[in-house]
Protein backbone atom coordinates (compact mmCIF):
# COMPACT_ATOMS: atom_id res chain seq x y z
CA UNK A 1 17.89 -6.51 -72.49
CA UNK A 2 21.13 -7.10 -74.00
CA UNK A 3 21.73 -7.34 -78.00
CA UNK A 4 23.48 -9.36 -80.11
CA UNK A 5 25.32 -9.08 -83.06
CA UNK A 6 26.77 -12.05 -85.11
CA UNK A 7 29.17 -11.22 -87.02
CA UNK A 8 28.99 -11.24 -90.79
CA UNK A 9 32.62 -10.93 -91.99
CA UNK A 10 34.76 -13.04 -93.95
CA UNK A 11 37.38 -12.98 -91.41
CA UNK A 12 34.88 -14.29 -88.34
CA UNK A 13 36.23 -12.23 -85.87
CA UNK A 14 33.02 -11.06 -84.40
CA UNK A 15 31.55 -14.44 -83.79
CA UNK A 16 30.15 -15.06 -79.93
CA UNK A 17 30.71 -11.17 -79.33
CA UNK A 18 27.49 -9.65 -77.56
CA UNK A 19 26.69 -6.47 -76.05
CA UNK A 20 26.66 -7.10 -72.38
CA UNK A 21 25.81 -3.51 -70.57
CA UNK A 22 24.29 -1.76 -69.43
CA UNK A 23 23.28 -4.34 -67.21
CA UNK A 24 19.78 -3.31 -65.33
CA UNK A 25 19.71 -3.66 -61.48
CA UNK A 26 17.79 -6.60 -60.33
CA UNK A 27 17.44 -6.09 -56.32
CA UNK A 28 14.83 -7.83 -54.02
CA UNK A 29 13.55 -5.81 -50.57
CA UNK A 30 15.30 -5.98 -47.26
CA UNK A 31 18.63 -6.61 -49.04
CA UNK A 32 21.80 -5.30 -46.73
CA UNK A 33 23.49 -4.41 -50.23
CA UNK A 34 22.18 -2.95 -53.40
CA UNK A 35 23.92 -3.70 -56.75
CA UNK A 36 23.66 -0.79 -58.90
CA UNK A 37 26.96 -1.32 -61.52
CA UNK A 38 26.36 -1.16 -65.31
CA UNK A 39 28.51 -3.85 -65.51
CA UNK A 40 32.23 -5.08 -64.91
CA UNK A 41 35.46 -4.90 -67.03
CA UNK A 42 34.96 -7.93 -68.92
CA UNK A 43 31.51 -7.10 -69.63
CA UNK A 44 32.54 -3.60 -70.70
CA UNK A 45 35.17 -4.83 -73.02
CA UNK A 46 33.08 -7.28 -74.75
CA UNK A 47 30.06 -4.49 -75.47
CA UNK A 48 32.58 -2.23 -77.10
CA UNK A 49 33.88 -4.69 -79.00
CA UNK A 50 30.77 -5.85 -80.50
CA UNK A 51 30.14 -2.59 -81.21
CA UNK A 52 32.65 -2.18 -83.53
CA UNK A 53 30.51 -4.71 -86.03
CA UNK A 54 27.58 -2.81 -85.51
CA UNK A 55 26.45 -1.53 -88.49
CA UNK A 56 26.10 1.81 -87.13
CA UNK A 57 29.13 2.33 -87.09
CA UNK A 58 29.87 1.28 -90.40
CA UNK A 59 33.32 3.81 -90.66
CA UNK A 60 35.18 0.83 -88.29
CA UNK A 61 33.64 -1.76 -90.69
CA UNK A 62 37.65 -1.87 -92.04
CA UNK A 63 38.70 -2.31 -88.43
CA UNK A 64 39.09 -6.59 -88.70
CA UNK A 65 41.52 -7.11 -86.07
CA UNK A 66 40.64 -8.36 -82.95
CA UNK A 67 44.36 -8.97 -81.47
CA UNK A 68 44.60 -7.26 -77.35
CA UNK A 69 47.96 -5.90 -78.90
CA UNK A 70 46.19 -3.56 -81.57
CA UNK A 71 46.12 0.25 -80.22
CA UNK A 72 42.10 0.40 -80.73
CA UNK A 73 42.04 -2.88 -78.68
CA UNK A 74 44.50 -1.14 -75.88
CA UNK A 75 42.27 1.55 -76.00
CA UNK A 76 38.49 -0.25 -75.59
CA UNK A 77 40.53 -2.40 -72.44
CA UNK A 78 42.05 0.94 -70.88
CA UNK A 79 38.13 2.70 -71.21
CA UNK A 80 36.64 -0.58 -69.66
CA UNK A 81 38.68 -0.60 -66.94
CA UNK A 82 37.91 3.11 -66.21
CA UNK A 83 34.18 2.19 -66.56
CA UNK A 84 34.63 -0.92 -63.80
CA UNK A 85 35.97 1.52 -61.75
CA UNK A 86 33.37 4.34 -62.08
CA UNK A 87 30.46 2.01 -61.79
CA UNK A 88 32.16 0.15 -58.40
CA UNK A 89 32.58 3.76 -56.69
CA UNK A 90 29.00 4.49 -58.30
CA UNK A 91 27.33 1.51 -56.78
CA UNK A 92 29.08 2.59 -53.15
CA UNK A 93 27.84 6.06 -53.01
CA UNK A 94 24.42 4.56 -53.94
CA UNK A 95 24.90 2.12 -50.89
CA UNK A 96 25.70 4.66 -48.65
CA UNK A 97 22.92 6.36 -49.23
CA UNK A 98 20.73 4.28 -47.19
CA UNK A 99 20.99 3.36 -43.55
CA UNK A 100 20.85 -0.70 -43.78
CA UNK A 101 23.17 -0.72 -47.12
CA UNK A 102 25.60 2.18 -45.48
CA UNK A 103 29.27 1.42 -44.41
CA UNK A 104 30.65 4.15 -43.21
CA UNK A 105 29.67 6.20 -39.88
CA UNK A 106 30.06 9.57 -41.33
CA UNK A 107 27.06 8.47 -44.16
CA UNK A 108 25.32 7.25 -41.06
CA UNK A 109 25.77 10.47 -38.87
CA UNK A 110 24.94 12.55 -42.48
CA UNK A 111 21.47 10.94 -42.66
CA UNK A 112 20.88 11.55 -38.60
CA UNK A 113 21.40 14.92 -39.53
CA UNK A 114 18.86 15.15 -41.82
CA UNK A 115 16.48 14.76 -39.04
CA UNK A 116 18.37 17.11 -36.79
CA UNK A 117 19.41 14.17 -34.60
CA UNK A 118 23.34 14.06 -33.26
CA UNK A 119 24.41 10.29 -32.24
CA UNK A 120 26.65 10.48 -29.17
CA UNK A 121 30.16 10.06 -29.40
CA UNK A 122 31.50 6.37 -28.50
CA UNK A 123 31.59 4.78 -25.79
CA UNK A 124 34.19 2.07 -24.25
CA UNK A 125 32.87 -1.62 -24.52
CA UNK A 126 30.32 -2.37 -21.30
CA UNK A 127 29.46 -6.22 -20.03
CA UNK A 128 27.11 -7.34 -17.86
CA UNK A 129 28.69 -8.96 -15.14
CA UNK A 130 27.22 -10.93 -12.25
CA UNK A 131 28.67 -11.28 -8.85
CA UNK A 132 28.75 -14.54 -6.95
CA UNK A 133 28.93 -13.97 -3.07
CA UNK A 134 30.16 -16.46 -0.53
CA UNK A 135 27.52 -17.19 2.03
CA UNK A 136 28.49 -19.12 5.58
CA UNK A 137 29.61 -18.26 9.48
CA UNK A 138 31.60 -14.80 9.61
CA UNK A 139 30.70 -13.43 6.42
CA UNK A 140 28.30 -10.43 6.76
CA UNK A 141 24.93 -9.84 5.08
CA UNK A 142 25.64 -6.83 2.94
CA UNK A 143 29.24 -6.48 1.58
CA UNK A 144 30.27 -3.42 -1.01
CA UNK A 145 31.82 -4.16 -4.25
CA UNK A 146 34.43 -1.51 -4.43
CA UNK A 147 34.53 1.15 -8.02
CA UNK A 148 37.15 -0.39 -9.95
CA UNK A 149 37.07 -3.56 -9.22
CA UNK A 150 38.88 -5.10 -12.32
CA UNK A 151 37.31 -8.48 -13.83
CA UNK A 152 38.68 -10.73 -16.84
CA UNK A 153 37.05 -12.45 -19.65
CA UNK A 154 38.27 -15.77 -20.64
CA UNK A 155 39.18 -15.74 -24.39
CA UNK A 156 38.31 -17.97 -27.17
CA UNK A 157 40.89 -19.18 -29.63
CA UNK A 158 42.94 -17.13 -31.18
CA UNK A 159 41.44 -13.74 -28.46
CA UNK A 160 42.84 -12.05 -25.92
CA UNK A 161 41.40 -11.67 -22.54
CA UNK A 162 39.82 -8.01 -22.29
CA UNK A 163 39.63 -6.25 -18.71
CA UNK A 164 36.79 -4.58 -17.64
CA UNK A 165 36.32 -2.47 -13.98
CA UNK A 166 33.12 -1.45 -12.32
CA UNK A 167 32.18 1.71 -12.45
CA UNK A 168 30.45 2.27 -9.33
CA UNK A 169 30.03 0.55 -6.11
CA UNK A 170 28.18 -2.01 -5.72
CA UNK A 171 26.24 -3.33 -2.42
CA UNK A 172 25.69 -7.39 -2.69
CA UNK A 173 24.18 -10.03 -0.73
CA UNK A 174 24.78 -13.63 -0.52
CA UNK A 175 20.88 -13.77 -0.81
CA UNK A 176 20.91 -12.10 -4.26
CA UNK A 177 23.44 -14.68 -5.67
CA UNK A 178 20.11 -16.29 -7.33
CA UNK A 179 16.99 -14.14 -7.63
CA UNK A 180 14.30 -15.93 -9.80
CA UNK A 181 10.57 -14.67 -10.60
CA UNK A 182 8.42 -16.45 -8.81
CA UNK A 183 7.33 -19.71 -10.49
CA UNK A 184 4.18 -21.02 -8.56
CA UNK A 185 1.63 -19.50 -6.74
CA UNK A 186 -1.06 -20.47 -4.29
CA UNK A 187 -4.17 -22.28 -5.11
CA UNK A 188 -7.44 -20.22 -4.37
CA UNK A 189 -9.54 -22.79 -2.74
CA UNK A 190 -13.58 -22.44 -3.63
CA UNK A 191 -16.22 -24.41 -2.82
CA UNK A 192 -15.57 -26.61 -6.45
CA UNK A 193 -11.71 -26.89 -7.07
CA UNK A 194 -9.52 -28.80 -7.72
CA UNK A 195 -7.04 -29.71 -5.21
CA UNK A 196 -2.86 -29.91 -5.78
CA UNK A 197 -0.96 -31.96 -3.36
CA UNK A 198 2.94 -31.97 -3.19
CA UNK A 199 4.42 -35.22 -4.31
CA UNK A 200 2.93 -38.44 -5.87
CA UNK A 201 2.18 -40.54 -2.95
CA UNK A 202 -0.90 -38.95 -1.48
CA UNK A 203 -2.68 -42.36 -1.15
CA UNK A 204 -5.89 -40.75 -1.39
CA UNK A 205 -8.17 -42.93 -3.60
CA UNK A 206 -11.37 -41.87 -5.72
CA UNK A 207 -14.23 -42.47 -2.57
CA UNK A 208 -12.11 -40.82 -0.01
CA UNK A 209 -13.36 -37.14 1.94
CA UNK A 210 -11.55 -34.53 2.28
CA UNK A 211 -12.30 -30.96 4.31
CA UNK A 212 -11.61 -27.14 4.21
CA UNK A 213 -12.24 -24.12 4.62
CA UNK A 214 -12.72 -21.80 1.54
CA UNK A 215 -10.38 -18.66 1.20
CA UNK A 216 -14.24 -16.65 2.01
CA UNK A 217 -14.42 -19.17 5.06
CA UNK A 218 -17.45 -21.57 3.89
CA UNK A 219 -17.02 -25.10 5.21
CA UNK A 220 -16.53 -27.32 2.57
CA UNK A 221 -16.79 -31.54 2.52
CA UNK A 222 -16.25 -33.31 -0.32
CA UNK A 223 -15.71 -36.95 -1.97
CA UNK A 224 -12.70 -37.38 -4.23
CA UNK A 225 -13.89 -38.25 -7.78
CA UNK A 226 -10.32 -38.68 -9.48
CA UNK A 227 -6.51 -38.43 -8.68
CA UNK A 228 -4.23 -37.45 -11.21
CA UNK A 229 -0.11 -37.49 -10.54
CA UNK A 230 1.88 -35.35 -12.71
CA UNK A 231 5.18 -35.66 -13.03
CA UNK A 232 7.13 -32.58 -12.30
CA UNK A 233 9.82 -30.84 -16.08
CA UNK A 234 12.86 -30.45 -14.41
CA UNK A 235 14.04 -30.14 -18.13
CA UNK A 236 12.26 -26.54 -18.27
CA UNK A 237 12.42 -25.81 -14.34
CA UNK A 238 14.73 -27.81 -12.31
CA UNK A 239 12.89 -26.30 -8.99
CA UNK A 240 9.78 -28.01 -10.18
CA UNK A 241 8.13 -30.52 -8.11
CA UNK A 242 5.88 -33.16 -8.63
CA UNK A 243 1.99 -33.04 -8.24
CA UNK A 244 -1.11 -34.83 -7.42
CA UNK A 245 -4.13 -33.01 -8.51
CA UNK A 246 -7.56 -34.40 -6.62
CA UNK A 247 -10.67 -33.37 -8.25
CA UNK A 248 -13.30 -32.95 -5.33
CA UNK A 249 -17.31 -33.08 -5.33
CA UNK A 250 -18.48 -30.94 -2.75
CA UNK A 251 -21.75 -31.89 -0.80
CA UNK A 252 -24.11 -28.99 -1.59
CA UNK A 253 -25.72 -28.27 1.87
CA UNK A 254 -24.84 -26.54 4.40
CA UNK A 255 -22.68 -28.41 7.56
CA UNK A 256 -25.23 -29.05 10.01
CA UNK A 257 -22.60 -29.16 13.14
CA UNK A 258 -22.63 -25.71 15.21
CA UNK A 259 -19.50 -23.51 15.22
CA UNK A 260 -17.30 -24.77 17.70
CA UNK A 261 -13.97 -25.77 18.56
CA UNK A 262 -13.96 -29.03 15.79
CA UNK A 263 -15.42 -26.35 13.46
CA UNK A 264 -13.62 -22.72 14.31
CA UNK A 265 -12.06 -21.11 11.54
CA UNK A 266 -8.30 -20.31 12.30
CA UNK A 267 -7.77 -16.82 13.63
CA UNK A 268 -5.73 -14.42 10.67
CA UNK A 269 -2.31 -13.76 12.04
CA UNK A 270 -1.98 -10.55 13.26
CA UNK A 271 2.05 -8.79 13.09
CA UNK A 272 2.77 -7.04 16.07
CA UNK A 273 6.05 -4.89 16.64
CA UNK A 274 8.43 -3.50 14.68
CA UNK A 275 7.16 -4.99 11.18
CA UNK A 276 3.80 -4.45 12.23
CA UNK A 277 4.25 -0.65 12.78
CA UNK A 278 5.70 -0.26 8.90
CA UNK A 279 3.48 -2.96 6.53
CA UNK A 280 1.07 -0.38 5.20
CA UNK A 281 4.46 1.71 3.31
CA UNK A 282 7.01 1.02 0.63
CA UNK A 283 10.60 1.65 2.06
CA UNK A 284 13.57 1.72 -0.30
CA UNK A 285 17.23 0.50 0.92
CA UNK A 286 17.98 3.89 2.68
CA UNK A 287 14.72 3.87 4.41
CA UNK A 288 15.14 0.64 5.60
CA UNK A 289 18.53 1.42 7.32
CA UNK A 290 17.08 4.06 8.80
CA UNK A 291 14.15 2.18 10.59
CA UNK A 292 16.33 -0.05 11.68
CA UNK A 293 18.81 2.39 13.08
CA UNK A 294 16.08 4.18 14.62
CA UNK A 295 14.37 0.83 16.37
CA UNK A 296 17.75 -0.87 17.21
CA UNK A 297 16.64 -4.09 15.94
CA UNK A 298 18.26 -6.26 13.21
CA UNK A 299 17.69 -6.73 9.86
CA UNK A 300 16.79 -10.58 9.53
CA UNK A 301 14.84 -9.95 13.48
CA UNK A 302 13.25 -7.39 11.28
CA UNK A 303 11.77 -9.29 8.32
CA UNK A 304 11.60 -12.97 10.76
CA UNK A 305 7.57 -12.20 10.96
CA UNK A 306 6.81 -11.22 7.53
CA UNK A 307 8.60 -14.64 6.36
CA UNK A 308 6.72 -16.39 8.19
CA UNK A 309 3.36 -14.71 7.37
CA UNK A 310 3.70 -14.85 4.08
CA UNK A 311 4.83 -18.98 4.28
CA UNK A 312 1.58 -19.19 5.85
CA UNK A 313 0.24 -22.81 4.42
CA UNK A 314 -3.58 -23.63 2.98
CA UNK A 315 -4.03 -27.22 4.37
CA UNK A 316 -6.87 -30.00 3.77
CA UNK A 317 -7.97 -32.27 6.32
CA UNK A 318 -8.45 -35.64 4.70
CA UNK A 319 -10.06 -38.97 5.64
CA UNK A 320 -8.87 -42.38 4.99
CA UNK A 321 -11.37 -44.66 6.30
CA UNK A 322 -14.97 -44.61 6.07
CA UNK A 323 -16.95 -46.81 7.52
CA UNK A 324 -20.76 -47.52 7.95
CA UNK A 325 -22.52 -47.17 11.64
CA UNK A 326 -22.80 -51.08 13.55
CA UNK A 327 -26.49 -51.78 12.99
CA UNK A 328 -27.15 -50.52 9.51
CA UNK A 329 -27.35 -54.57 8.49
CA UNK A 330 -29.66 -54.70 11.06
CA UNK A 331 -32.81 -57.15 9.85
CA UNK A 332 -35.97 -54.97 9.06
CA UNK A 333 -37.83 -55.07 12.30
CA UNK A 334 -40.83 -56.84 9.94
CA UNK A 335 -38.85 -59.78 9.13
CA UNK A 336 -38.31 -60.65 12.77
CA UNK A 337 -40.52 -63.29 14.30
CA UNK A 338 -43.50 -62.85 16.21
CA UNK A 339 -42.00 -64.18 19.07
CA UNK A 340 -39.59 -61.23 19.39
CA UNK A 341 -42.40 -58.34 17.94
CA UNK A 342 -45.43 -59.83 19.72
CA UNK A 343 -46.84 -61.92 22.92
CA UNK A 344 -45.64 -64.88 23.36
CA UNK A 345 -47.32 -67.57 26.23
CA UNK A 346 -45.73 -68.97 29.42
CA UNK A 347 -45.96 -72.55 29.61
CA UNK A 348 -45.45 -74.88 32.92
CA UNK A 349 -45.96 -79.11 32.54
CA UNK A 350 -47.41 -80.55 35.79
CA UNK A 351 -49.04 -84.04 36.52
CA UNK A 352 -52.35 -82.70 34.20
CA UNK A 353 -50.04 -82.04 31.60
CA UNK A 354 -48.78 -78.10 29.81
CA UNK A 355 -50.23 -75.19 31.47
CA UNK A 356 -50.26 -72.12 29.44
CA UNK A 357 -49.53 -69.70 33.28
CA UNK A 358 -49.63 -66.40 31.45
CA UNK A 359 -48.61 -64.30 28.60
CA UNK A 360 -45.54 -61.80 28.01
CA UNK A 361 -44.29 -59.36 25.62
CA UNK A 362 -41.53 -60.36 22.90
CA UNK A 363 -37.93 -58.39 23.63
CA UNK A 364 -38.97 -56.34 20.64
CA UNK A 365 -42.53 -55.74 20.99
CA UNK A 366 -42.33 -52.10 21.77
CA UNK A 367 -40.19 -51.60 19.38
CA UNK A 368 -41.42 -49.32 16.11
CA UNK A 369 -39.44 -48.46 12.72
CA UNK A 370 -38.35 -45.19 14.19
CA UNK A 371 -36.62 -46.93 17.40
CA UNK A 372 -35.71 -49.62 15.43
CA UNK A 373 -32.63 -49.65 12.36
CA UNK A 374 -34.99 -49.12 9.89
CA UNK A 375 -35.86 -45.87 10.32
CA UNK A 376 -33.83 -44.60 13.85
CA UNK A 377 -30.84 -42.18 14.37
CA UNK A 378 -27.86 -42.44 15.95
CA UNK A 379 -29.48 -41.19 19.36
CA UNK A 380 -30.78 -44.85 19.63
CA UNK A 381 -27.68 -45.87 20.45
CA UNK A 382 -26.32 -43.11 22.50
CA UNK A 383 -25.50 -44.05 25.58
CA UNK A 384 -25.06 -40.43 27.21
CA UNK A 385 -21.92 -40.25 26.34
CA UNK A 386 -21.80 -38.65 23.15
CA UNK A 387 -21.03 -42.17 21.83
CA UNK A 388 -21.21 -44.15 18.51
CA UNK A 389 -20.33 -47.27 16.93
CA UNK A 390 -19.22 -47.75 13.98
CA UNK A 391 -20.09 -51.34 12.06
CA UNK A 392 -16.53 -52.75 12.61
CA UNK A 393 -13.74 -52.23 14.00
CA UNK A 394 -11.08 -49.42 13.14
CA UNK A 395 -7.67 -49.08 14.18
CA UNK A 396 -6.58 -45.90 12.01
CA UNK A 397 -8.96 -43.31 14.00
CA UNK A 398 -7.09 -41.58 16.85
CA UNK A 399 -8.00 -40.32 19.54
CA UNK A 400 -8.20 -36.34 18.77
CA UNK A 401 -8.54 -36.46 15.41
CA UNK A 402 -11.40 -35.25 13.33
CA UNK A 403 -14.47 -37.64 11.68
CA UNK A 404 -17.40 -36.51 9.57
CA UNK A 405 -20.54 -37.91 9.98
CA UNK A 406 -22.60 -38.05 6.49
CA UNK A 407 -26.42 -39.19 6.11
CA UNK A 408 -27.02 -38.20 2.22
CA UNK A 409 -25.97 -34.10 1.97
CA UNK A 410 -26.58 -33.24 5.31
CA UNK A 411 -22.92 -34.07 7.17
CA UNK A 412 -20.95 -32.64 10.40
CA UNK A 413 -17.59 -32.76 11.81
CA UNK A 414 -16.50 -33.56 15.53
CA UNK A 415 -13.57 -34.23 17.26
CA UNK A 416 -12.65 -38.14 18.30
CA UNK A 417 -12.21 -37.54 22.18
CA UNK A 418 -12.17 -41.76 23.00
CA UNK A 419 -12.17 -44.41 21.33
CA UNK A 420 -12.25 -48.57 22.18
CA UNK A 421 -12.83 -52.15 20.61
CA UNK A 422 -15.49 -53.94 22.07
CA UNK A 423 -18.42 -56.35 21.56
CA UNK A 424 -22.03 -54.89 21.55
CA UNK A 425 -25.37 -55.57 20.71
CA UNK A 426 -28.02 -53.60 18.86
CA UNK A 427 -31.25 -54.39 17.11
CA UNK A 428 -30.66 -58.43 17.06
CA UNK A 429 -27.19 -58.05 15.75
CA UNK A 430 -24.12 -59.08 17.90
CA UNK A 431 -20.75 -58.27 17.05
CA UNK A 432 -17.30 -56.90 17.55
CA UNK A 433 -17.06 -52.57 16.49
CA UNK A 434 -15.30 -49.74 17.62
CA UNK A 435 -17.09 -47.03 19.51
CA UNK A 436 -16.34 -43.53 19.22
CA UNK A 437 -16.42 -41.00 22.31
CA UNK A 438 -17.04 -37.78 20.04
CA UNK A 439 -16.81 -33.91 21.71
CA UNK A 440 -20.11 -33.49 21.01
CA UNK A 441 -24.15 -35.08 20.14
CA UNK A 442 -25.67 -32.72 18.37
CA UNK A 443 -27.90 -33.17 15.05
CA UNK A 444 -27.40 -37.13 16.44
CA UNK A 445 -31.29 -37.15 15.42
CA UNK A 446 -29.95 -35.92 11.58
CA UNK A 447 -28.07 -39.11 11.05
CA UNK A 448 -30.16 -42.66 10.30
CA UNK A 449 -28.36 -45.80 11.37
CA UNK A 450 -29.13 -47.41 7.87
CA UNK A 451 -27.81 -44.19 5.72
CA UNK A 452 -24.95 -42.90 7.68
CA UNK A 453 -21.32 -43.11 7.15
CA UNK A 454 -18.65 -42.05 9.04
CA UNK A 455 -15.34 -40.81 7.52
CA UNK A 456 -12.16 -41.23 9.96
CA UNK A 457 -8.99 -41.36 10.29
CA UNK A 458 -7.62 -37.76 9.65
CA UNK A 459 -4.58 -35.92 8.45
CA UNK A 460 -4.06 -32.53 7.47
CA UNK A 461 -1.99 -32.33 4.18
CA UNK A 462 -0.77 -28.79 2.64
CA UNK A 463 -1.82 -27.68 -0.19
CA UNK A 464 0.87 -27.79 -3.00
CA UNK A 465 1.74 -24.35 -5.24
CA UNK A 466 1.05 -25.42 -8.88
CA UNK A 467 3.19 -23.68 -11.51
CA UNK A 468 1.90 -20.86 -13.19
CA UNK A 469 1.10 -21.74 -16.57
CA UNK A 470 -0.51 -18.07 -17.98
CA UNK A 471 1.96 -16.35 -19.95
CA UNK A 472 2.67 -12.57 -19.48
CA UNK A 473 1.03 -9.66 -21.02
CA UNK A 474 2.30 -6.87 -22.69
CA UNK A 475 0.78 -4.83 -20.02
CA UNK A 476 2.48 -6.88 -16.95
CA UNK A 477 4.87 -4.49 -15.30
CA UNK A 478 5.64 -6.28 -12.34
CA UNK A 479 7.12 -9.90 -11.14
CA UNK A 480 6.92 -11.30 -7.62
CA UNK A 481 10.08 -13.03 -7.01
CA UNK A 482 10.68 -16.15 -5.20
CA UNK A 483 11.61 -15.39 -1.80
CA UNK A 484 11.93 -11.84 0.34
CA UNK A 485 15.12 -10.06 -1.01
CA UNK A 486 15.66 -7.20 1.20
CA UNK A 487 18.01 -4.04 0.33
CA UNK A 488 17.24 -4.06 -3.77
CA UNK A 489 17.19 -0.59 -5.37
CA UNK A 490 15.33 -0.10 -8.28
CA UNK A 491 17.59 1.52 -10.78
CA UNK A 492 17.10 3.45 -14.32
């Protein structure tokens, strides 16, 4: 801490004077310079001349003069300067004694060598520089970049341009103009999921079905609970696309239908030739000309099947309609009149007056819940034909497509092999539906009139690639990239 000393003479020359050094460092951590200097030439001067009131130094109590021009004056200005410029080179050799503080490459390559390290001598200045090739008719695949080829930078004010040349050859593709990680990936499909659909205008609706087949192969039938659109951040990934997610409810039984060909699971694709003979290996760029050397085939006739394996798309079948089965308003077979359930009497009139000639059954009098709408299946109304008939009719289902019969969580899927409009009449109820010619009537007896609905009108629609939200680990050590990109060495 600095002193002071006022000054007591008569003449008042020592007033304001303090003793201003040494000054003690003051220095934070992490600082990228360290201040180390007693003090500065003004600071210097004005210690030594409070000095000279001190009274410990009582011998230069006579000295009163305070004038720059006086020879002891000269003298105290000449040793402060000497001390500003001891304590400046001081306070650099301190710096340079540390590696973030240093300045100068020999302190730097004098502290390596404390730990027996050598730097390496310099180097010229490097850039990274990336290659744009043309792609279009005439232009081949795989061009070479020649060693030396020279490339410019553009300057900023007040630069100059700067040259650089390759130092190697370098082999580029039109194909490689663009490489990017891959950004989505498919959508395992379980027996609970939910479901992403390219785009916003699915017009699926909460109520509608939807089919598929597991990635472990279970059949899986569903009603949509809730659609969700999301709108896709171009801002953060201008390949992005938009989304409808469908949240599904999955009946929990098992199909009742019979494997067949409305219920096959697709055959895996199987590679066969060339690329077949080589996907169980690794090839590098070398190998790869070889094999194709050796087979005579061409590159892109090469890799043609793999692309198109591996753009292999997960599709749902979904339903659009759904529709109850004609009859299922039918009136309970107990509300009808006796004159339909029962035996009713023949009557004749003659000269005597109303003869009762006889007595016959109703139209419905051998009829029982179980062959009636109350509690019959959809073999009541079978014709032979594999037929049924829905409560209305139903332009959207086509011939060929797919329908799913439901009755509570039992359900199976046929295929629509006919269809017409017409009027018919079951259990006292006349009216206009739409029958259905189906490929097949089994578990017909599985399916009451009253409880059954039948979902129609079919379309397959592929499964969208959501984004892939989970960040990388520390441990990840690998990217798939967006597309196949033959020909890339892996390099140091």
């Amino acid at each position: 801490m600095a002193n002071s000393y006022a000054g007591n003479s008569s003449c008042g020359a020592c007033e304001g004077t303090s003793v201003l050094t040494p000054e003690a460092p003051n220095n934070a951590s992490g600082l990228y310079r360290v201040d180390f200097r007693a003090g500065e030439h003004n600071a210097f001067y004005q210690s030594m001349v409070a000095r000279l009131s001190s009274s410990k130094y009582g011998e230069l109590g006579t000295l009163t003069s305070r004038d720059s021009e006086d020879f002891t004056l000269a003298l105290i200005d000449a040793w402060a300067a000497s001390c500003d410029v001891l304590t400046f080179y001081s306070e650099q050799w301190l710096n340079e004694a540390y590696l973030r503080t240093a300045q100068e490459n020999t302190s730097l390559h004098e502290m390596a060598a404390l730990i027996d390290y050598v730097p390496h001598p310099g180097a010229a200045a490097t850039a990274d520089l990336a290659f744009h090739i043309a792609a279009g008719e005439g232009i081949p695949e795989l061009i070479t970049i020649p060693a030396g080829t020279k490339v410019q930078s553009t300057p900023g004010q007040d630069e100059t341009p700067v040259i650089y040349e390759t130092l190697d050859d370098l082999p580029a593709r039109a194909a490689w103009n663009a490489i990017r990680p891959k950004l989505t990936a498919p959508h395992p499909l379980t027996t609970t999921t939910r479901l992403p659909f390219e785009g916003t205008n699915t017009r699926l609706k909460a109520g509608d079905a939807v089919f598929f087949y597991a990635d472990d192969g279970t059949a899986v039938f569903g009603l949509v609970n809730a659609v969700t659109p999301v709108i896709a951040d171009i801002a953060n990934d201008p390949d992005a696309k938009d989304l409808t997610w469908v949240t599904v409810s999955p009946l929990a039984s098992e199909p009742v239908s019979l494997p067949g060909s409305a219920a096959a699971i697709a055959v895996p694709k199987v590679l066969v030739g060339v690329a077949g003979e080589h996907t169980d290996k690794a090839m590098d760029a070398a190998e790869l000309v070889e094999v194709l050397e050796k087979e005579k085939v061409e590159e892109k006739a090469f890799f043609a099947p793999l692309i198109e394996m591996s753009g292999a798309d997960k599709q749902v079948l979904v339903f659009r309609a759904s529709v109850a089965i004609f009859g299922n308003a039918a009136p309970p077979l107990s509300s009808l009149h006796h004159s339909l359930t029962g035996s009713v009497p023949v009557y004749s009139e003659n000269s005597s007056g109303v003869v009762v000639e006889g007595i016959e059954p109703g139209p419905y009098a051998d009829k029982t819940e179980n062959t009636w709408a109350d509690g019959g299946s959809l073999q009541l109304m079978d014709e032979g034909e594999n037929d049924i008939f829905l409560d209305r009719p139903v332009a959207e289902i086509a011939v060929g497509s797919d329908i799913v019969l439901r009755n509570g969580d039992q359900w199976a899927r046929y295929r629509v092999e006919d269809t017409a409009d017409l009027s018919v009449s079951f259990f006292a109820v006349t009216g206009k539906s739409t029958r259905l010619r189906l490929d097949r009537s089994q578990h017909f007896n599985r399916f009451a009139i009253r409880k059954t609905t039948a979902f129609g009108a079919s379309e397959w629609l592929t499964l969208a690639e959501p984004p892939i939200e989970a960040p990388m680990d520390e441990n990840t050590n690998t990217v798939l990239l967006n597309g196949w990109y033959p020909g890339l060495n892996s390099c140091s």
